[in-house]
N, C-alpha and C. Protein backbone atom coordinates (compact mmCIF):
# COMPACT_ATOMS: atom_id res chain seq x y z
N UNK A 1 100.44 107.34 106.08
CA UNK A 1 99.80 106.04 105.95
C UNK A 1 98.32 106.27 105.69
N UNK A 2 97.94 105.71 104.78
CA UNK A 2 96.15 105.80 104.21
C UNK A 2 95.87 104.44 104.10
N UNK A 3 94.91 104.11 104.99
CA UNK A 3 93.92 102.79 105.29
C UNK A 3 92.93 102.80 104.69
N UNK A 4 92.46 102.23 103.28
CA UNK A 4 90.95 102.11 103.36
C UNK A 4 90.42 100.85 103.51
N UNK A 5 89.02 101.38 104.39
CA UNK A 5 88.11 100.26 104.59
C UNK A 5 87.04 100.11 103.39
N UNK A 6 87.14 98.68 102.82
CA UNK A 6 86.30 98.64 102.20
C UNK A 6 84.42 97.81 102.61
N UNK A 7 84.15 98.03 101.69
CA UNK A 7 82.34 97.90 102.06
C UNK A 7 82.24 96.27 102.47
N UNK A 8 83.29 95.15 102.07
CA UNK A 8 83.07 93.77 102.74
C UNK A 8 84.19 93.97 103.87
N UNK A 9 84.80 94.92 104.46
CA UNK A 9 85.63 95.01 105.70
C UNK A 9 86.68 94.52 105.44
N UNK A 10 87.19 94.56 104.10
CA UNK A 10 88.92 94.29 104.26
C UNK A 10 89.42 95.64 104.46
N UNK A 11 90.87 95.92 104.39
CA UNK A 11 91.46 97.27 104.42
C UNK A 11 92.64 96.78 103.52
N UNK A 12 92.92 97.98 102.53
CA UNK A 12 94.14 98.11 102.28
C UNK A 12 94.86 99.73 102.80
N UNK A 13 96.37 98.88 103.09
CA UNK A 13 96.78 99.98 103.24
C UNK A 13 98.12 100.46 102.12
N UNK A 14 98.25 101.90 102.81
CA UNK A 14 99.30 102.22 101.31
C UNK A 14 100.04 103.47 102.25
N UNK A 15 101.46 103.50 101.50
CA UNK A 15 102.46 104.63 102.87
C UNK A 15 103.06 105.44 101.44
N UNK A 16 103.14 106.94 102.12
CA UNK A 16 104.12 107.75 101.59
C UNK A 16 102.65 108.00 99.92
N UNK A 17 101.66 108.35 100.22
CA UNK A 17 100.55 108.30 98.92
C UNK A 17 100.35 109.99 98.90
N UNK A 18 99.83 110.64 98.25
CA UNK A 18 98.76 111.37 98.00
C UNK A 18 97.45 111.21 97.29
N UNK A 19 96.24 111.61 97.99
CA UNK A 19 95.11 110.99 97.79
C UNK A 19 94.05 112.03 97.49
N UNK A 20 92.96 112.05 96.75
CA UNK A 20 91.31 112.73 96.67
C UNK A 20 90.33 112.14 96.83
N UNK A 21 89.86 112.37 97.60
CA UNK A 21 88.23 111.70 97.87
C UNK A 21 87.47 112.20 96.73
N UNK A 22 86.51 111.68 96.29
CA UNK A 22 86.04 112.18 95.19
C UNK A 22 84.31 111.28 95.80
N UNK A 23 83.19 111.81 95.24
CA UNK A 23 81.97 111.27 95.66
C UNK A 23 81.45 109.16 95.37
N UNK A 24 82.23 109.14 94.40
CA UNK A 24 82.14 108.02 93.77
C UNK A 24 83.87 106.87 94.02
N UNK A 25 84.34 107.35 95.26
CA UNK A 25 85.54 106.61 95.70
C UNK A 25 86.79 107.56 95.87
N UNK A 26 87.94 107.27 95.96
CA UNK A 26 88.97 107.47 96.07
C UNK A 26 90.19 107.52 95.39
N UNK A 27 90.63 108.88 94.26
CA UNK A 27 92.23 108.15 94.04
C UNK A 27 93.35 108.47 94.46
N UNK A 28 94.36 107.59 94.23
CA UNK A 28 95.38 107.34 95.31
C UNK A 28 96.49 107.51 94.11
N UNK A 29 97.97 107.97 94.23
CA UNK A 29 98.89 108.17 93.68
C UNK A 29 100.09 107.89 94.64
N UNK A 30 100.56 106.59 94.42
CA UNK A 30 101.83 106.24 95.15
C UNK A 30 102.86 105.54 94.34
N UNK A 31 104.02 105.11 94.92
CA UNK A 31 104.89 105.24 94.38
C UNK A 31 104.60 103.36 92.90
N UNK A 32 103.78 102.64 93.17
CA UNK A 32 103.42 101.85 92.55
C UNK A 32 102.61 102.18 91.70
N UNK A 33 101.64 103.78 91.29
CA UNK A 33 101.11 103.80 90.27
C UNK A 33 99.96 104.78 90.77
N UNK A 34 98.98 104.94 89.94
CA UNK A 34 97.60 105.55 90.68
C UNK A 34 96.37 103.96 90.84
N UNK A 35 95.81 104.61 91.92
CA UNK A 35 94.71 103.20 92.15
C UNK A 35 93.63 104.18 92.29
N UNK A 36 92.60 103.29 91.82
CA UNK A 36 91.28 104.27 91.81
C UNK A 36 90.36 103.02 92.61
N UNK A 37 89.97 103.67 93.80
CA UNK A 37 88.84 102.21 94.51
C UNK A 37 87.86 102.94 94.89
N UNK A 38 86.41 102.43 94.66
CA UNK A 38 85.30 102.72 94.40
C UNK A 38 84.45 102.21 95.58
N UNK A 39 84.78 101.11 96.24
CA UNK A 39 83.95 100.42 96.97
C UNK A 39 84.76 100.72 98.70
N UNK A 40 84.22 102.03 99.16
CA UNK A 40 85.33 102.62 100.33
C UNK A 40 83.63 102.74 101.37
N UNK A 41 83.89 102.01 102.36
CA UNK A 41 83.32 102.23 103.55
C UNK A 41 83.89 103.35 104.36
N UNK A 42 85.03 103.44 104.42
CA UNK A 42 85.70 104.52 105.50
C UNK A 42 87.15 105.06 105.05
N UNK A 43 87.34 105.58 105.60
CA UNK A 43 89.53 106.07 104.92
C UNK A 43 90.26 106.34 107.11
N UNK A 44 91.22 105.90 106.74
CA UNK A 44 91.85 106.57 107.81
C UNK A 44 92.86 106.68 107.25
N UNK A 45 93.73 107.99 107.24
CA UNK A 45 95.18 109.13 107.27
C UNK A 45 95.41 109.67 108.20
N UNK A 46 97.15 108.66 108.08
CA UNK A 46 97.86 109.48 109.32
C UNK A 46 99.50 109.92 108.77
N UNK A 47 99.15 110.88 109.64
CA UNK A 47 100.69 112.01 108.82
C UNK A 47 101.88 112.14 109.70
N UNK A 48 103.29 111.25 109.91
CA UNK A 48 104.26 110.87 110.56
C UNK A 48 105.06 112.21 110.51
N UNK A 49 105.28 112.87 111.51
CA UNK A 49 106.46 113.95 111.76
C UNK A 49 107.45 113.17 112.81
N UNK A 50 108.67 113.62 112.13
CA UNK A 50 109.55 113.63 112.88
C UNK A 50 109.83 114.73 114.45
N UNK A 51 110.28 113.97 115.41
CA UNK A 51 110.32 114.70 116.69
C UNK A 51 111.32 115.40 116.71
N UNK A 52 110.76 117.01 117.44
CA UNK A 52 111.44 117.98 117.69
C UNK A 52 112.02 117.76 118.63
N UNK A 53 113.39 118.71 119.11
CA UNK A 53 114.02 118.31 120.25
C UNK A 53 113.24 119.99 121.51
């Protein structure tokens, strides 16, 4: 799951992505396409494992 916060404080989020930070924003490659967003206050990624027994 990748959250970004943007610079007026909305967030989008997006599941199952691979992503690059890059100096001038963020792009994102998920299963809807690539998104390129420019206006990123913050990012939060979190990486779901399944439990061991």
């Amino acid at each position: 799951m990748l959250t970004v916060v943007h610079h007026d404080d909305t967030r989008t989020s997006f599941k199952d992505v691979r992503y690059e930070l890059h100096r001038d924003g963020i792009r994102i490659w998920s299963d809807e396409g690539e998104h390129v967003v420019t206006d990123i206050l913050m990012t939060q990624a979190y990486r779901r494992r399944e439990a061991t027994h």
